[in-house]
Protein backbone atom coordinates (compact mmCIF):
# COMPACT_ATOMS: atom_id res chain seq x y z
CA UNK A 1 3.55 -8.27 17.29
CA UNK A 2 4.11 -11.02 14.46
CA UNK A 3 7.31 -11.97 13.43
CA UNK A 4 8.34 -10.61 10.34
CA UNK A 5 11.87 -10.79 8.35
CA UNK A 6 12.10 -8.52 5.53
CA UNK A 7 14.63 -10.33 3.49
CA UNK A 8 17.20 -8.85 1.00
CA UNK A 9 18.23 -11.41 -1.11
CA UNK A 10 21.63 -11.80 -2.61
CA UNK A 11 21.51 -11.52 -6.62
CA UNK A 12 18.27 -9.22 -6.82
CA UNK A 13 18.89 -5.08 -6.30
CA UNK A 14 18.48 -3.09 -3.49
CA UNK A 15 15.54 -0.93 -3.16
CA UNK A 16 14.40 0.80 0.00
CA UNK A 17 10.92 1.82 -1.17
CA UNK A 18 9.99 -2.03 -0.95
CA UNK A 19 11.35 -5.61 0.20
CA UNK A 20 11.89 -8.57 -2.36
CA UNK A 21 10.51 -11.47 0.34
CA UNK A 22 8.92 -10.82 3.61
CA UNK A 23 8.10 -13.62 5.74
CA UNK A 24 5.70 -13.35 8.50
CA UNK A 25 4.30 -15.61 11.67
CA UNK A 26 1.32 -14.41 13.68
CA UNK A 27 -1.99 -15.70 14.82
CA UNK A 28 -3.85 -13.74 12.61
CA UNK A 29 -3.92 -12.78 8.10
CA UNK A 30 -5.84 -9.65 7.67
CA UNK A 31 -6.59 -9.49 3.97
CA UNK A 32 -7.40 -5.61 3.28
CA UNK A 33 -9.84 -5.33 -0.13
CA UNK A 34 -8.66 -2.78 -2.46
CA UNK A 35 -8.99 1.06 -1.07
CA UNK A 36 -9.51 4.26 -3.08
CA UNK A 37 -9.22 7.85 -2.97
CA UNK A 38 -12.52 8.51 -0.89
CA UNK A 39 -13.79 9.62 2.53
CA UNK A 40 -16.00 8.43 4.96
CA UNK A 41 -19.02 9.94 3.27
CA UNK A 42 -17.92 8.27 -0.08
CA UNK A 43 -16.70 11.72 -1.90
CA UNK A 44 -13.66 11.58 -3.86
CA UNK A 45 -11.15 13.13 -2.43
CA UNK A 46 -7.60 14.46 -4.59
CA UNK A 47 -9.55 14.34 -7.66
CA UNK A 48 -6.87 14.42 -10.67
CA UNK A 49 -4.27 14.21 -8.13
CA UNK A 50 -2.22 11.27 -7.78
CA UNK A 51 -0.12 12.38 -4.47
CA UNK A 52 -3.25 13.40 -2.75
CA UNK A 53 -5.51 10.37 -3.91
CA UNK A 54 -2.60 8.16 -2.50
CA UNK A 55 -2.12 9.82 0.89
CA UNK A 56 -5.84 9.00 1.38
CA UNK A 57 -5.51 5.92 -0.17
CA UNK A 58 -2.95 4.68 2.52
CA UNK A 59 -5.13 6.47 5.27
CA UNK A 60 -8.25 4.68 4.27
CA UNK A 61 -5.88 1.56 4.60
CA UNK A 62 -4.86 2.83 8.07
CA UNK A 63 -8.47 2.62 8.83
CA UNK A 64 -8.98 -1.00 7.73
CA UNK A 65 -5.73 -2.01 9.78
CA UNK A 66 -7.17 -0.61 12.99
CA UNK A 67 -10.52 -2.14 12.70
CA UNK A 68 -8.80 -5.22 12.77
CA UNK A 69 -6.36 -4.71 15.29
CA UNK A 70 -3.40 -3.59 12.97
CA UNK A 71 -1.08 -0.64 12.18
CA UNK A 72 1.06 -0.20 9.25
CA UNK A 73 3.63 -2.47 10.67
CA UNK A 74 1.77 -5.59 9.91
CA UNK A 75 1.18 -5.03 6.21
CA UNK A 76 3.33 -7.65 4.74
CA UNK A 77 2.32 -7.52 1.13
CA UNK A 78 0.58 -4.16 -0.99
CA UNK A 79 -0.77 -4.19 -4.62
CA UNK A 80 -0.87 -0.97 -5.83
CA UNK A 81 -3.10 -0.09 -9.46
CA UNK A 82 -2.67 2.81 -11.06
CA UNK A 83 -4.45 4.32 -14.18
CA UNK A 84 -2.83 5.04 -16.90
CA UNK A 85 0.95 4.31 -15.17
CA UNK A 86 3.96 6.35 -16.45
CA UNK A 87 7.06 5.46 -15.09
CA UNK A 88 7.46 9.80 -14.06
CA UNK A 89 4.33 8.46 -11.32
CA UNK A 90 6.37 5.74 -9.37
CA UNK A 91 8.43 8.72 -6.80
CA UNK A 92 5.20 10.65 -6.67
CA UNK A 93 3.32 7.58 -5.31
CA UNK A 94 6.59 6.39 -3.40
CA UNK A 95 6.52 9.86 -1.74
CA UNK A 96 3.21 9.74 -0.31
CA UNK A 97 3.00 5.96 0.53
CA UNK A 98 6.73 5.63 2.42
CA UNK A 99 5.32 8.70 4.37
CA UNK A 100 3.46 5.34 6.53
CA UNK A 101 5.71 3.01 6.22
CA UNK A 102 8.57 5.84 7.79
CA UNK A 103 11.02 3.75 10.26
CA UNK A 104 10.26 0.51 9.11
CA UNK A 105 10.74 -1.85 6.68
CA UNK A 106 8.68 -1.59 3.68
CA UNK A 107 5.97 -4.30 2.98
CA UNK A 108 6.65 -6.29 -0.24
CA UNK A 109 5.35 -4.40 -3.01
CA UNK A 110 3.71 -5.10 -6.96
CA UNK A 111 2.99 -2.10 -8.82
CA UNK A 112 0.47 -2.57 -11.89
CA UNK A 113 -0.32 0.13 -14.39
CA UNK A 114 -4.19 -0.45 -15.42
CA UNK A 115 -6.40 1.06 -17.87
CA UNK A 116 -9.05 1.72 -15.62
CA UNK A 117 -10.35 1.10 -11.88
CA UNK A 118 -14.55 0.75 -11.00
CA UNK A 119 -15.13 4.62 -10.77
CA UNK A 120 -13.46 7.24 -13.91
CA UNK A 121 -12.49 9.68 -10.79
CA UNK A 122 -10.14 6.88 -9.23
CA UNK A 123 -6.62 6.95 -10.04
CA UNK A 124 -4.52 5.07 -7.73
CA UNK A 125 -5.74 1.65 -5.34
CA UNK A 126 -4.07 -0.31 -3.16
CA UNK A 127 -4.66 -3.59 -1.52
CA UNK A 128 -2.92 -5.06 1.33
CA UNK A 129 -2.13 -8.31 3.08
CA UNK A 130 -1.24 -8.48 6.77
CA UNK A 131 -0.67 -10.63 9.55
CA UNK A 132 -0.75 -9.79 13.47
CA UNK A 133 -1.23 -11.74 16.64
């Protein structure tokens, strides 16, 4: 396992859904492309639903991590898009993402609100950056 230090720095808030600096020290950056709400066979899945498109969002990232050697533990950094972002979204997403980050520290996080993604059925992606031995 890498070295990582999630880092709370004095002078910027508190907030357990995420980490202000992570540093990290492994053998290894896995850089994970963007990954949206759909299954194996390419079919949208959650379709108007943010919770559910997230959940299999963050699974289809769970794939990506193991295919390179990697569990949720490694992500140091996530990007997260969302269409159309109201700030009422933020706990529904945070619900369904901390759900894979549960006993550990949280990655360092950016949320963007976009106008649109590649496909109209997509509402939520997320990218992620990790490192591993």
């Amino acid at each position: 396992m890498p070295k990582l230090d999630h880092l709370r720095p004095s002078g910027l808030h508190h907030n357990p859904a995420y980490s202000h600096v992570v540093t990290a020290s492994g053998a290894r950056t896995i850089y994970i492309s963007g990954q949206v709400s759909v299954d194996e066979e390419g079919r949208i899945v959650g379709e108007g639903d943010i919770a559910a498109q997230t959940t299999q969002v963050m699974q289809n990232l769970g794939h990506a991590l193991k295919a390179a050697g990697a569990t949720y533990a490694n992500i140091v950094k996530i990007t997260t898009f969302v269409v159309g972002y109201k700030p009422e979204l933020r706990p529904i997403i945070g619900k369904a993402r901390s759900a894979f980050f549960e006993g550990m520290e949280p990655p360092a996080s950016t949320l963007v609100g976009v106008s649109a993604l590649a496909a109209p059925e997509w509402l939520i992606e997320i990218e992620a950056i990790a490192v591993a031995d």
